[in-house]
N, C-alpha and C. Protein backbone atom coordinates (compact mmCIF):
# COMPACT_ATOMS: atom_id res chain seq x y z
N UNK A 1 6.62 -17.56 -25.07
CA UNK A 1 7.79 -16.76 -24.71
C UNK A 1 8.98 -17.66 -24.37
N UNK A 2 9.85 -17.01 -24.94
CA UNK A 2 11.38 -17.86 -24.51
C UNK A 2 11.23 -17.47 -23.10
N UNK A 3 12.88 -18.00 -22.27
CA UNK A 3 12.74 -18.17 -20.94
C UNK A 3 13.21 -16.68 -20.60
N UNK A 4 14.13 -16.27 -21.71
CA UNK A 4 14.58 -14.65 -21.21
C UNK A 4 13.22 -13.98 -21.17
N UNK A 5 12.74 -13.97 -21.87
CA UNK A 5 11.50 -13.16 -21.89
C UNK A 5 10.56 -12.98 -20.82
N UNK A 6 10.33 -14.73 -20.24
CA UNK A 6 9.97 -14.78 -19.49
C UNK A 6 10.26 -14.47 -17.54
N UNK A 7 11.61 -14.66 -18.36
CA UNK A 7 12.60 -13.92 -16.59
C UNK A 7 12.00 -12.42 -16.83
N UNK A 8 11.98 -11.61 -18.22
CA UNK A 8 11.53 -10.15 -17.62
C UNK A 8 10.47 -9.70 -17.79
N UNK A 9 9.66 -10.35 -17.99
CA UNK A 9 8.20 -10.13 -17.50
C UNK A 9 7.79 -10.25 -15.81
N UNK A 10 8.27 -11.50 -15.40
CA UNK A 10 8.10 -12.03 -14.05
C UNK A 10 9.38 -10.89 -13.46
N UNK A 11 9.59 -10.26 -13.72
CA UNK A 11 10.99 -8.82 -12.91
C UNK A 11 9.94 -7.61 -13.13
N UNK A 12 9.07 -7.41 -14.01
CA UNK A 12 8.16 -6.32 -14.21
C UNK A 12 6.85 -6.34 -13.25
N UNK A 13 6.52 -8.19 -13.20
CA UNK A 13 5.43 -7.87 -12.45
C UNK A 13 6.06 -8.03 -10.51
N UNK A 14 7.22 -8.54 -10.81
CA UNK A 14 7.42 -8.68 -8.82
C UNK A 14 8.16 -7.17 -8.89
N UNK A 15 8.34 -6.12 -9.91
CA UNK A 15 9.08 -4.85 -9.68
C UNK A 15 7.68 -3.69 -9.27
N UNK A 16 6.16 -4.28 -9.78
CA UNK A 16 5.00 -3.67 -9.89
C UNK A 16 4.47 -3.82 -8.42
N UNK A 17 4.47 -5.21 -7.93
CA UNK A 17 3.99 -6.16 -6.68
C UNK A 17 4.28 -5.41 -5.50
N UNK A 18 5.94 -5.05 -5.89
CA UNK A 18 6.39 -4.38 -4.65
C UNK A 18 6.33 -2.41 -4.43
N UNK A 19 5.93 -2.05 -5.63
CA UNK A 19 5.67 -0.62 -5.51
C UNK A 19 4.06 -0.54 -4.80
N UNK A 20 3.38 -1.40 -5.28
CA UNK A 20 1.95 -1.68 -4.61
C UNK A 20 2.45 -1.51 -3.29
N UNK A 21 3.06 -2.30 -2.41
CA UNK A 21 2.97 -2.22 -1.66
C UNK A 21 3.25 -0.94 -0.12
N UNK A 22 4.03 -0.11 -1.60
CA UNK A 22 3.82 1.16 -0.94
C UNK A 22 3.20 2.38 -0.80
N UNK A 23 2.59 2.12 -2.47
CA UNK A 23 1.78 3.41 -3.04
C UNK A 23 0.61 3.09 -4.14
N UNK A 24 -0.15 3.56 -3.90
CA UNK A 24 -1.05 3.56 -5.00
C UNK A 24 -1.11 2.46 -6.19
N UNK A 25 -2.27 2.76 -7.05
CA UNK A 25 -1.85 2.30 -8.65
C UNK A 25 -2.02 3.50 -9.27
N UNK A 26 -2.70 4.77 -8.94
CA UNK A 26 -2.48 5.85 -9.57
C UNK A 26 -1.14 6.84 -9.34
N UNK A 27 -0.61 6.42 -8.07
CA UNK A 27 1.26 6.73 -8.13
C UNK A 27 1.92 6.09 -8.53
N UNK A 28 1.40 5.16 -9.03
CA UNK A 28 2.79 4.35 -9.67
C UNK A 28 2.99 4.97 -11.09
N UNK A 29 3.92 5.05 -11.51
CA UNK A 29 4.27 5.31 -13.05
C UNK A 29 5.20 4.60 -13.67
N UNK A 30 4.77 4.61 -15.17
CA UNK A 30 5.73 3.39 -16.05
C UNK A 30 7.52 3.40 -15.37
N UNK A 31 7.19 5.11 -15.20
CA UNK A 31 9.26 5.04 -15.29
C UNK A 31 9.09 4.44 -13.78
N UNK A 32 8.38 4.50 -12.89
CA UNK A 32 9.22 3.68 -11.38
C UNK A 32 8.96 1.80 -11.66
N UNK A 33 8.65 1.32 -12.40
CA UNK A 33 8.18 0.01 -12.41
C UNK A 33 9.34 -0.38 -13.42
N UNK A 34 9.53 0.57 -14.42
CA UNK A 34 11.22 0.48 -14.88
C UNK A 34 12.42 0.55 -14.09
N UNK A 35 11.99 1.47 -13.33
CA UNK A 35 13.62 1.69 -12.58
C UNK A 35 14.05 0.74 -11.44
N UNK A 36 12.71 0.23 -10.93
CA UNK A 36 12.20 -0.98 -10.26
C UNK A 36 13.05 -2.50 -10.56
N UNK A 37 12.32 -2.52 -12.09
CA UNK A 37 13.03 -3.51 -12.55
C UNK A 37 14.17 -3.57 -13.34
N UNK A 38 14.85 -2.43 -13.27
CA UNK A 38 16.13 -2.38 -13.82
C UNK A 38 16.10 -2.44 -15.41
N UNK A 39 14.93 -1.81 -16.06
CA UNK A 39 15.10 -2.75 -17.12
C UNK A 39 14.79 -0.97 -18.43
N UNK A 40 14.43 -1.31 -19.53
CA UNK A 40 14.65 -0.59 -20.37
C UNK A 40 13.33 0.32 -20.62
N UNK A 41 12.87 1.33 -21.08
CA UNK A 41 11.62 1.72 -21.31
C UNK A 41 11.23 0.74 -22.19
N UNK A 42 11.85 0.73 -23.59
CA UNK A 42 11.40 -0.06 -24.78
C UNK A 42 10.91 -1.65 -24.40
N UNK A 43 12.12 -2.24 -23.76
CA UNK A 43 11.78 -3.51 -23.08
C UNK A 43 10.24 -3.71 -22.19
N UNK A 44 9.94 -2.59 -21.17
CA UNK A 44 8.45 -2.73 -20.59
C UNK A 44 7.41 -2.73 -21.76
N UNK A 45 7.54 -1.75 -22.71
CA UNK A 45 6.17 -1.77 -23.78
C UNK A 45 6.37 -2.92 -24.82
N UNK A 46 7.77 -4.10 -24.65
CA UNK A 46 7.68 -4.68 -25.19
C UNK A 46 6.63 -6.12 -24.31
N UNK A 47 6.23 -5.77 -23.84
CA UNK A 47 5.25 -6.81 -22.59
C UNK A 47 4.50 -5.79 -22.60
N UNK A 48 4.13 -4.89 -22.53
CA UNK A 48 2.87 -4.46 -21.96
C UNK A 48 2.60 -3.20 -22.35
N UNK A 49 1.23 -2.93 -23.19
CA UNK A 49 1.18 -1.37 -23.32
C UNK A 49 0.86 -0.83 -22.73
N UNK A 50 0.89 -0.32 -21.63
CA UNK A 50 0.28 0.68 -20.25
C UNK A 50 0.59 -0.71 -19.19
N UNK A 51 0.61 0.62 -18.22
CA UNK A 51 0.54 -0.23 -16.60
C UNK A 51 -0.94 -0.80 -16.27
N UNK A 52 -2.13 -0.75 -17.00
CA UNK A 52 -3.57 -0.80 -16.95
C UNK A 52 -3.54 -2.80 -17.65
N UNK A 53 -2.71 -2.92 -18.25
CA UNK A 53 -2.66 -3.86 -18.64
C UNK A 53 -1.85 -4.94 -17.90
N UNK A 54 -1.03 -4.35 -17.52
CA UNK A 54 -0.03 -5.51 -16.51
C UNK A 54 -0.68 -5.01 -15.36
N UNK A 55 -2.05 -4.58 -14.91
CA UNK A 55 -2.20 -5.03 -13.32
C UNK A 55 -3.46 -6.08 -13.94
N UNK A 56 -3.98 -5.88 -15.48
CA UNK A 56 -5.26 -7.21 -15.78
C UNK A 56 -3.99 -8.48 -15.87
N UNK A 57 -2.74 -8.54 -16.15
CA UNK A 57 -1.86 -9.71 -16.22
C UNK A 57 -1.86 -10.00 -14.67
N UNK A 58 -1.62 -9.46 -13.97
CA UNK A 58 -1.13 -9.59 -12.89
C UNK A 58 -2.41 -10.05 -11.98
N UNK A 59 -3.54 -9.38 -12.61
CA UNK A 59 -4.90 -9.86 -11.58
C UNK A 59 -5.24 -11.23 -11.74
N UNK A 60 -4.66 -11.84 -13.42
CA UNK A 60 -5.30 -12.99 -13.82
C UNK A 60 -4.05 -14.48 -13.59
N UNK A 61 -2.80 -13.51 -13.00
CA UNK A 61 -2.04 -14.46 -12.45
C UNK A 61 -2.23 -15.16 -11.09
N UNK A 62 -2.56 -13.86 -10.12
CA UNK A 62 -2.94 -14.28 -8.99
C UNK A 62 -4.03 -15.43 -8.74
N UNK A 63 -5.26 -14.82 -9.77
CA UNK A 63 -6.42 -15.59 -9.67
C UNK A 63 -6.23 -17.21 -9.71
N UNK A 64 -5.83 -17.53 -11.43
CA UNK A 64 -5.43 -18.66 -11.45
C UNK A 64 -4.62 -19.23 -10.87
N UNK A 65 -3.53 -18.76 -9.67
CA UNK A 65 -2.75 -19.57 -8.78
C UNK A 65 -3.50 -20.20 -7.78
N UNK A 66 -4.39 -19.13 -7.52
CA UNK A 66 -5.31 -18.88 -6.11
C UNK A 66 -6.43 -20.08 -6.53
N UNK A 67 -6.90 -20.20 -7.41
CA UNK A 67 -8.20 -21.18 -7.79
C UNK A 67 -7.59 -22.34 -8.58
N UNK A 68 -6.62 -22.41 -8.55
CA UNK A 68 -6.57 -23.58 -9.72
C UNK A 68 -5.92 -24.44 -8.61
N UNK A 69 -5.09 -24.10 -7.38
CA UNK A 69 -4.90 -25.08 -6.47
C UNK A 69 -5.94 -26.33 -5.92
N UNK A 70 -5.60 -27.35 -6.14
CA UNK A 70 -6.37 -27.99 -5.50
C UNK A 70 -6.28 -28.32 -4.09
N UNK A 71 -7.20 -28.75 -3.51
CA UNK A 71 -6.73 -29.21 -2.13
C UNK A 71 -6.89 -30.90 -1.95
N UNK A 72 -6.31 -32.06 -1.12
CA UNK A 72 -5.86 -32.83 -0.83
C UNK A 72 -7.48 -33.39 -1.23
N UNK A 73 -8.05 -32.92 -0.65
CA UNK A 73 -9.81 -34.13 -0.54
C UNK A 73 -10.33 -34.59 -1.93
N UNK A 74 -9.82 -33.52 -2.69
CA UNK A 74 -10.76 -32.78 -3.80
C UNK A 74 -10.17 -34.04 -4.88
N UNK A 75 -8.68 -34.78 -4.28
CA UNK A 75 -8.96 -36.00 -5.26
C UNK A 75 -9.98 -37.07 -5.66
N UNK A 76 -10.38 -37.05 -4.37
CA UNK A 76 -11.66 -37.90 -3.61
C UNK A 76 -13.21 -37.30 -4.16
N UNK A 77 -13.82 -37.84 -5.40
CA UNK A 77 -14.97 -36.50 -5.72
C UNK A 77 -16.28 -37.02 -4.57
N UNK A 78 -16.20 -38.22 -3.77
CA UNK A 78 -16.97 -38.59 -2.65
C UNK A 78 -16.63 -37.18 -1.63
N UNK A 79 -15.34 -36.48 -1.72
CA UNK A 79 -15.25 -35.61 -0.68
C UNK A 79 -15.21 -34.42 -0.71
N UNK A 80 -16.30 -34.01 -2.04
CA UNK A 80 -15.83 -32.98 -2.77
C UNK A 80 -17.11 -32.16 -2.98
N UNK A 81 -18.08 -32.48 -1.64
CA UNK A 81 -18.74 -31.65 -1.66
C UNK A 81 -19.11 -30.94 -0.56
N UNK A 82 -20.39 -30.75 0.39
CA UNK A 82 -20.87 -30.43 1.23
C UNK A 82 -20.14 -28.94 1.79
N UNK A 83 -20.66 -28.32 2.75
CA UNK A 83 -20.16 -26.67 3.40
C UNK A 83 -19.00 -27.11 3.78
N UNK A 84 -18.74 -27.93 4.48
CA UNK A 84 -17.22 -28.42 5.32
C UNK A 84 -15.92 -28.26 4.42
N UNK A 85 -16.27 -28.78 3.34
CA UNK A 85 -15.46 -28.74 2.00
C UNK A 85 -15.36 -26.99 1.71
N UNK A 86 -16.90 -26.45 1.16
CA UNK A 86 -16.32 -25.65 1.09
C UNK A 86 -15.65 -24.46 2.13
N UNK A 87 -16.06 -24.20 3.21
CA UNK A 87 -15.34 -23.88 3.96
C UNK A 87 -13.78 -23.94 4.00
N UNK A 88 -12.94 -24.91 3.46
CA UNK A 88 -12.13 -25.56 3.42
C UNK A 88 -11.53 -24.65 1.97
N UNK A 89 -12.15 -24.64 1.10
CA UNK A 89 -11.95 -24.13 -0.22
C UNK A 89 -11.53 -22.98 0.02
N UNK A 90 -12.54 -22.71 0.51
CA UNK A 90 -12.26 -20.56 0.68
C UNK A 90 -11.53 -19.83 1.86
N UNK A 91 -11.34 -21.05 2.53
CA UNK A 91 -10.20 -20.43 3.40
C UNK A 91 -8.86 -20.55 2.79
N UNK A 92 -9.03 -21.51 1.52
CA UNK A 92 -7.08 -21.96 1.18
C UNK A 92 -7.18 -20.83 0.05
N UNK A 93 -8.63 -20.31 -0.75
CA UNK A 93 -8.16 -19.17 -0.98
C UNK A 93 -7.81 -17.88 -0.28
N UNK A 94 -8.31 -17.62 0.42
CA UNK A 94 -7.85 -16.62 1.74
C UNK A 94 -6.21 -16.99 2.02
N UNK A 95 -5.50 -18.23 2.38
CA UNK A 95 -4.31 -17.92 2.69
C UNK A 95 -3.79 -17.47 1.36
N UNK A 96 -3.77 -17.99 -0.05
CA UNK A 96 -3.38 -17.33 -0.67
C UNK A 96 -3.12 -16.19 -0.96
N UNK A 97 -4.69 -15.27 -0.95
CA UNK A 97 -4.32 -13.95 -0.83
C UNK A 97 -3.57 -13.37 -0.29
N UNK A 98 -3.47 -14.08 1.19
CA UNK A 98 -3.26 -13.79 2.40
C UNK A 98 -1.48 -13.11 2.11
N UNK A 99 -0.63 -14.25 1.11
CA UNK A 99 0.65 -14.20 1.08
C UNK A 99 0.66 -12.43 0.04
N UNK A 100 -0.40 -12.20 -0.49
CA UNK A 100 -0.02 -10.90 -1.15
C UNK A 100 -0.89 -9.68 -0.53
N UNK A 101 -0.53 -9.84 0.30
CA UNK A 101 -2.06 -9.02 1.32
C UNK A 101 -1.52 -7.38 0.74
N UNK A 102 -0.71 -7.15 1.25
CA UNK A 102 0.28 -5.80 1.13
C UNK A 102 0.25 -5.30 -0.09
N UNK A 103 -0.02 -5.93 -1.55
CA UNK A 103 -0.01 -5.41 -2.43
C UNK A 103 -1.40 -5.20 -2.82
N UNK A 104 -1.69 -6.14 -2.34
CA UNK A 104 -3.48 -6.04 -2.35
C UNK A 104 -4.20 -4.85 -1.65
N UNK A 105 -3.75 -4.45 -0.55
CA UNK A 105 -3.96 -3.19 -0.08
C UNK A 105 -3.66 -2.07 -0.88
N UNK A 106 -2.87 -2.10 -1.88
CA UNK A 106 -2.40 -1.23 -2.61
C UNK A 106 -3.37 -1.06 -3.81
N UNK A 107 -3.47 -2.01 -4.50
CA UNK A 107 -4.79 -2.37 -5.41
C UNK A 107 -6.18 -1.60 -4.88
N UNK A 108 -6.35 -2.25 -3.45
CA UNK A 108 -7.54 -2.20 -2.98
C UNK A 108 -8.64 -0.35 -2.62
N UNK A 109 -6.94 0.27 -2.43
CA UNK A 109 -7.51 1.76 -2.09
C UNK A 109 -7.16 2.18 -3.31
N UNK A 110 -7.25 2.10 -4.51
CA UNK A 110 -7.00 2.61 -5.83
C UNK A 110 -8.20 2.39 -6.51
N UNK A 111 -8.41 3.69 -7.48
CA UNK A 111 -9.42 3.27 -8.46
C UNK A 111 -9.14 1.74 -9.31
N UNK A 112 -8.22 1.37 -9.36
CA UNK A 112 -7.68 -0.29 -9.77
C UNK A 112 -8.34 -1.26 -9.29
N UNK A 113 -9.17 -1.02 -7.85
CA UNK A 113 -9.81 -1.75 -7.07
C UNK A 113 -11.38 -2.81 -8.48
N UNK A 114 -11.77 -2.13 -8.97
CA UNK A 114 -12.62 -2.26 -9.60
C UNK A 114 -12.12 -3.10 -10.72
N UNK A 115 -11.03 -3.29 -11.29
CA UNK A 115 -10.49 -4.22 -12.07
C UNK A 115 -9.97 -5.53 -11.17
N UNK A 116 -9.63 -5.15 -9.92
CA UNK A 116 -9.35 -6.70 -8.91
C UNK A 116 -10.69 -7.28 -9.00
N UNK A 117 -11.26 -6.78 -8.54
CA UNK A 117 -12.76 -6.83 -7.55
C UNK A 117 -13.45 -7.61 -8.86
N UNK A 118 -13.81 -7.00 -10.19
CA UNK A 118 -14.64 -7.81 -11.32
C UNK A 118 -13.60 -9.37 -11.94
N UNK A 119 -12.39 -9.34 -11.35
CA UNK A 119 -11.47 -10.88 -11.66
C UNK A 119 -12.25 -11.58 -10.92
N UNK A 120 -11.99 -11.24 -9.12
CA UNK A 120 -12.37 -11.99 -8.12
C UNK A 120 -13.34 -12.91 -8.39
N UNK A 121 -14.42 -11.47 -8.71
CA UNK A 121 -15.83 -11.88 -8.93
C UNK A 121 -16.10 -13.58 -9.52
N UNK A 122 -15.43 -13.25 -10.63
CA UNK A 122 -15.70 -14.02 -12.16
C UNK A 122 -15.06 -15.36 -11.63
N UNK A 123 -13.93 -15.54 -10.61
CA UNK A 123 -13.40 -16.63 -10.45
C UNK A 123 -13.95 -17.35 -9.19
N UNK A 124 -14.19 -16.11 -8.29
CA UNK A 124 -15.65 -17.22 -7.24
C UNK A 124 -16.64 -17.50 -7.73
N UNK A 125 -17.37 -17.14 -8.42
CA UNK A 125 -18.56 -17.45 -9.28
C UNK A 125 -18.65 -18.74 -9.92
N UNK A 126 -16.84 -19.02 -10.37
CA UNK A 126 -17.10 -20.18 -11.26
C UNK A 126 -17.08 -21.57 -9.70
N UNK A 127 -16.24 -20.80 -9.12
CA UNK A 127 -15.53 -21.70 -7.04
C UNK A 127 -17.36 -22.33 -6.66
N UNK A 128 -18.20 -21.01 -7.35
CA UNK A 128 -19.74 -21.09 -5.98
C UNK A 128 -20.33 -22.59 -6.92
N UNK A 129 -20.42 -21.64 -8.16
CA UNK A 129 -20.89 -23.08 -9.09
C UNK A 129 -20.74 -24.44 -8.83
N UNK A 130 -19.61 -24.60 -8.29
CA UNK A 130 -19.61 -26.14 -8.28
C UNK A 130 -19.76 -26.77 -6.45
N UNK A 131 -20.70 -25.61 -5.87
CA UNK A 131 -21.27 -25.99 -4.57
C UNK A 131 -22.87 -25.21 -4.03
N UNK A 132 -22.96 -24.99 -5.68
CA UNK A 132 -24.77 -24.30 -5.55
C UNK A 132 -25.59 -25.50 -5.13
N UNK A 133 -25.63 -26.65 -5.11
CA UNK A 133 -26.81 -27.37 -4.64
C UNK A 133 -27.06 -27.33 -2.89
N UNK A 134 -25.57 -26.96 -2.30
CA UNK A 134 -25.40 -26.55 -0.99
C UNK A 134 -26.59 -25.87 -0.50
N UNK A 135 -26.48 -24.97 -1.48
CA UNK A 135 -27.34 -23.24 -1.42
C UNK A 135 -29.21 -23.61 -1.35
N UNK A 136 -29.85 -24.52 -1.72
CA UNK A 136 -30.80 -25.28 -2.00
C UNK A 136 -31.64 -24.46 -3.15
N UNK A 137 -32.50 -24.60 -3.56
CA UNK A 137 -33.18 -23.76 -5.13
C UNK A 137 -34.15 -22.34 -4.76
N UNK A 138 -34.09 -22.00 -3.67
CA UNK A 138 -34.98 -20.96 -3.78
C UNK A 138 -34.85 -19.71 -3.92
N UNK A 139 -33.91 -20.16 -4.97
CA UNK A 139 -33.81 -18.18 -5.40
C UNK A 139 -33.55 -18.65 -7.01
N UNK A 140 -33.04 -17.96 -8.32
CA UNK A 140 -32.58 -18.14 -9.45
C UNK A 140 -31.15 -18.35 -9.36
N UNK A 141 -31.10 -19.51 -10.02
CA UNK A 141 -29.17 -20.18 -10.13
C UNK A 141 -28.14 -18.47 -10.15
N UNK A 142 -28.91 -17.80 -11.56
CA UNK A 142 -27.99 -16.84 -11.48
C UNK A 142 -27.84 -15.28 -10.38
N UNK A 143 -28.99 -15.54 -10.21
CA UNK A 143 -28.85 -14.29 -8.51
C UNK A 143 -28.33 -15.16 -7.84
N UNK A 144 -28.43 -16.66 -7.24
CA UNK A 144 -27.70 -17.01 -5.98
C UNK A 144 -26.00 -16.98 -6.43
N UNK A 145 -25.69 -17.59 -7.94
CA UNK A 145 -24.42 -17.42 -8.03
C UNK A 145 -24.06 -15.69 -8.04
N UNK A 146 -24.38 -14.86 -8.36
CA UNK A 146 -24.03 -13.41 -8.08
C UNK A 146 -23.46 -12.77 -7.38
N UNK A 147 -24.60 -13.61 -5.81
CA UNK A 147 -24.79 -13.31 -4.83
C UNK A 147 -23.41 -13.54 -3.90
N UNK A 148 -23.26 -14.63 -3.77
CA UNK A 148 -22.25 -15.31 -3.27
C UNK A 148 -21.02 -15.02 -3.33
N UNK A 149 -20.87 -15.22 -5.10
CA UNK A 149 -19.30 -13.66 -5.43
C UNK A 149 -18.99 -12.65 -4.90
N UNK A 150 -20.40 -11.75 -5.38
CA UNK A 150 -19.95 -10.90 -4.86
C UNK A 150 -20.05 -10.70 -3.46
N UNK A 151 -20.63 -11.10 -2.80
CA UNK A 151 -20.71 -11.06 -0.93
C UNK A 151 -19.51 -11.49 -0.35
N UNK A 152 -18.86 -12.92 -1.01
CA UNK A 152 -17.41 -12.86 0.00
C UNK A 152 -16.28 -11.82 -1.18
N UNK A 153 -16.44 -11.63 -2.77
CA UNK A 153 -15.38 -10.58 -3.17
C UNK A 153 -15.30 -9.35 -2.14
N UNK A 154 -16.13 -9.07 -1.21
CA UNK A 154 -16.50 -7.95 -0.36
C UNK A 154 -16.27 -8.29 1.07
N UNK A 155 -16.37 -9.53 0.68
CA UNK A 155 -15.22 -10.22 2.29
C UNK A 155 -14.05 -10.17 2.44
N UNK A 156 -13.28 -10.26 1.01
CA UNK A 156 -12.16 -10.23 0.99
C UNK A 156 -11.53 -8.48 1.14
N UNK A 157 -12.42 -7.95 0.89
CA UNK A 157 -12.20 -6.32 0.43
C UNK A 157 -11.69 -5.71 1.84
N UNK A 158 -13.16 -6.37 3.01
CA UNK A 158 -13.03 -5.93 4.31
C UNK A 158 -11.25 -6.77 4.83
N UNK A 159 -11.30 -8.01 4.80
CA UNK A 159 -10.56 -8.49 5.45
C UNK A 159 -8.57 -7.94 4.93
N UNK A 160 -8.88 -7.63 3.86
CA UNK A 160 -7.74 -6.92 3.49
C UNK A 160 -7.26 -5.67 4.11
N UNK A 161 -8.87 -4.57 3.76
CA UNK A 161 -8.71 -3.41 4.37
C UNK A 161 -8.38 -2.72 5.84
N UNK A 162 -9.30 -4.32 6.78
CA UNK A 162 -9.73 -3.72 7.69
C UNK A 162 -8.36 -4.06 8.62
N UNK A 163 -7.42 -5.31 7.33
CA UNK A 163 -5.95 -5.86 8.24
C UNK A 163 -6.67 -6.13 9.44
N UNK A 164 -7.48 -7.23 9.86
CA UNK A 164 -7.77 -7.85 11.08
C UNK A 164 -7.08 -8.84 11.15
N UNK A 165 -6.74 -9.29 12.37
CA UNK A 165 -5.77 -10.27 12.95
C UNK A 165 -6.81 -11.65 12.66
N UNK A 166 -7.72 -11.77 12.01
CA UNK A 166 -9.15 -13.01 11.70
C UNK A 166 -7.76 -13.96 11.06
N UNK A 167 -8.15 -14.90 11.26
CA UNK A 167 -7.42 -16.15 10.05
C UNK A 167 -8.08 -16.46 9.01
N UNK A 168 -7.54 -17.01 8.28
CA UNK A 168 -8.22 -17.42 6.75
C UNK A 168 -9.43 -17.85 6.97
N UNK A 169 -9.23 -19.24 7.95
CA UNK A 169 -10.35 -20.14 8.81
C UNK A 169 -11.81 -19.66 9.07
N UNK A 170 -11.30 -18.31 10.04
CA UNK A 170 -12.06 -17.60 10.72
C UNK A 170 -13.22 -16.91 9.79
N UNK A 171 -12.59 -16.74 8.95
CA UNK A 171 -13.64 -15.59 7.48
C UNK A 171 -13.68 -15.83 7.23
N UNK A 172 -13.52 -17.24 6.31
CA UNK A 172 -14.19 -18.46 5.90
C UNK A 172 -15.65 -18.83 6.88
N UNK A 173 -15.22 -18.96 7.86
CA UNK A 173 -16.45 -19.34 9.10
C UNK A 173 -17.35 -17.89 8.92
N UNK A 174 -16.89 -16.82 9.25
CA UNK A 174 -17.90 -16.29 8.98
C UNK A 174 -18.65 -15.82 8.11
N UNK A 175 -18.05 -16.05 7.13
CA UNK A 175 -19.26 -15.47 5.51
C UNK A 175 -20.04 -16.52 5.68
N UNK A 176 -19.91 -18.02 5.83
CA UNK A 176 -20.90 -19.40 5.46
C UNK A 176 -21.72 -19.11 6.58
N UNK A 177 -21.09 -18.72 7.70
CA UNK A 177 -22.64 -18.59 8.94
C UNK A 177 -23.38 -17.34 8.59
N UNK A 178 -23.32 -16.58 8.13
CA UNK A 178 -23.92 -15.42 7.82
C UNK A 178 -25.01 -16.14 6.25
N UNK A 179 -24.12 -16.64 5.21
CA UNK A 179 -25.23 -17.53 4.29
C UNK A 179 -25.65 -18.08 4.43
N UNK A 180 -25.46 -19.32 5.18
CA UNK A 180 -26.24 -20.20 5.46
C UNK A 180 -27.67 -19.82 6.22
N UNK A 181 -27.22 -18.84 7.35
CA UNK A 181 -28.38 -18.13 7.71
C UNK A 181 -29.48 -17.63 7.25
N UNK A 182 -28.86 -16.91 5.83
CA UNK A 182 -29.77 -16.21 4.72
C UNK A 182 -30.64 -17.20 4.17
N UNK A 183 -29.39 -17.90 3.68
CA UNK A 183 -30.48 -19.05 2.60
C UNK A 183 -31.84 -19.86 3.66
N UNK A 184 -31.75 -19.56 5.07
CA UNK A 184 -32.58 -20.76 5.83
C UNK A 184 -33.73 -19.66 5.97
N UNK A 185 -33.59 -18.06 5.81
CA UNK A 185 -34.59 -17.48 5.96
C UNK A 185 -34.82 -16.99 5.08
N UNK A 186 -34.54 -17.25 3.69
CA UNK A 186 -35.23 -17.13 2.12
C UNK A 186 -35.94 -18.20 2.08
N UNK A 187 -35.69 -19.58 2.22
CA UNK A 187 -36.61 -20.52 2.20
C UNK A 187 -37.74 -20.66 3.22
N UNK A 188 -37.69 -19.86 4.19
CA UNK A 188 -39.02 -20.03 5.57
C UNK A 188 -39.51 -18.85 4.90
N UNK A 189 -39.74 -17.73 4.40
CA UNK A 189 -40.47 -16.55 3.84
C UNK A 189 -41.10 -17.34 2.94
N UNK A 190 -41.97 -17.38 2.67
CA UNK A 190 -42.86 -17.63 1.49
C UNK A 190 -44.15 -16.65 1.50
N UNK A 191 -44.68 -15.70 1.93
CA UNK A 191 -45.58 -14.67 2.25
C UNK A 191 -45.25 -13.77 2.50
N UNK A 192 -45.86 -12.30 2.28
CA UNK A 192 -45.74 -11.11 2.41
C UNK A 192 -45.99 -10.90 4.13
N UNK A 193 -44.73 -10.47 5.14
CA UNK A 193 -45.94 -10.07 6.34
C UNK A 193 -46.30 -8.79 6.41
N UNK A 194 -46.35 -8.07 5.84
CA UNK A 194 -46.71 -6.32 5.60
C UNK A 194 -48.07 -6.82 5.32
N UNK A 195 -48.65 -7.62 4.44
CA UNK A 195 -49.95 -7.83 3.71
C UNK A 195 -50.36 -6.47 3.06
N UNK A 196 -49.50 -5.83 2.50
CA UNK A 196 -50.14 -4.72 2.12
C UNK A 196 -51.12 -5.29 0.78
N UNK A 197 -52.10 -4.06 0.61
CA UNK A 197 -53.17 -4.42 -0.59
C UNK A 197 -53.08 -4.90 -1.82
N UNK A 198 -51.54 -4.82 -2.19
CA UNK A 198 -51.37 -4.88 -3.78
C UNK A 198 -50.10 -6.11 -3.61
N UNK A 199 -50.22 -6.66 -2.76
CA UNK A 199 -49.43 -8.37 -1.97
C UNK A 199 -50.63 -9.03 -2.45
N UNK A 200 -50.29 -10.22 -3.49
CA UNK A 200 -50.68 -11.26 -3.31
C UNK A 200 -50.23 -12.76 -2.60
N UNK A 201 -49.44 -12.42 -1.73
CA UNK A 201 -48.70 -13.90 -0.91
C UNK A 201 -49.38 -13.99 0.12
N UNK A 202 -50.24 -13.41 1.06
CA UNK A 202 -51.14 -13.99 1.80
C UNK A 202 -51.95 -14.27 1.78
């Protein structure tokens, strides 16, 4: 895209950003995201055919801002691993969000929610991947990566919804103490204690 083009695309999606933040994605309609952005009917469908499509542009803008940041350590691949790190990771995604919280609330109570929520997914999944040895082996690579997505995508869901005064920090701290927990009592289970009859682990 030339740069005009690109000035009115980026006027469609900060004209979309800010109706989120007052209403719905099922109240929003093409003509207010036009009138929003000052701009032409013909001109919006020339970017985008439906509003269903510029909130998947808009989900996959956020994402990649949000994950593709690096942070300061991460030059260092000696420092680029262990919980501390990630802790560190997922809280600088949290402030990110953090700066679009308001529209995200808007997303979040909409049937639209389900098109945020499967981005999220797909982009912590790839975040967990490169700190699964953390996690240690006793479950399958692909349930523990699943797992993890989706458990903090559902962190983020609460922490949006529930607008708690928590810091990025803070919900960062608490999803890893809550996993870490898990993973220490998936690996001490190794036996059935029910022993019921049709258990072979005791």
């Amino acid at each position: 895209m030339d740069k005009r083009q690109l000035k009115t695309r980026r006027a469609i999606c900060k004209a979309f950003s800010k109706l989120l933040e007052k209403q719905s994605f099922e109240q929003i309609t093409v003509q207010a995201i036009i009138d929003e952005a000052e701009i032409g009917r013909s001109t919006f469908y020339a970017h985008f055919e439906t509003k269903d499509e510029l909130l998947r542009v808009m989900c996959a803008d956020i994402f990649e801002h949000v994950f593709d940041c690096a942070l300061p350590q991460e030059s260092d691949p000696a420092n680029c691993a262990g919980h501390k790190n990630l802790e560190l990771k997922l809280g600088h995604v949290l402030y990110h969000l953090r700066e679009r919280k308001s529209e995200l609330a808007g997303l979040l109570k909409s049937e639209s929610a389900n098109v945020f929520m499967r981005y999220l997914r797909e982009h912590l999944r790839a975040l967990f991947a490169r700190y699964k040895e953390e996690f240690g082996s006793a479950v399958p690579e692909d349930y523990l990566l699943n797992h993890l997505a989706g458990s903090f995508a559902e962190t983020v869901r609460w922490w949006v919804a529930e607008d708690t005064a928590h810091t990025p920090e803070e919900v960062a701290g608490f999803y890893l103490a809550v996993t870490e927990r898990h993973n220490t009592v998936v690996r001490q289970i190794d036996f059935c204690p029910i022993k019921c009859s049709r258990c072979k682990l005791y």
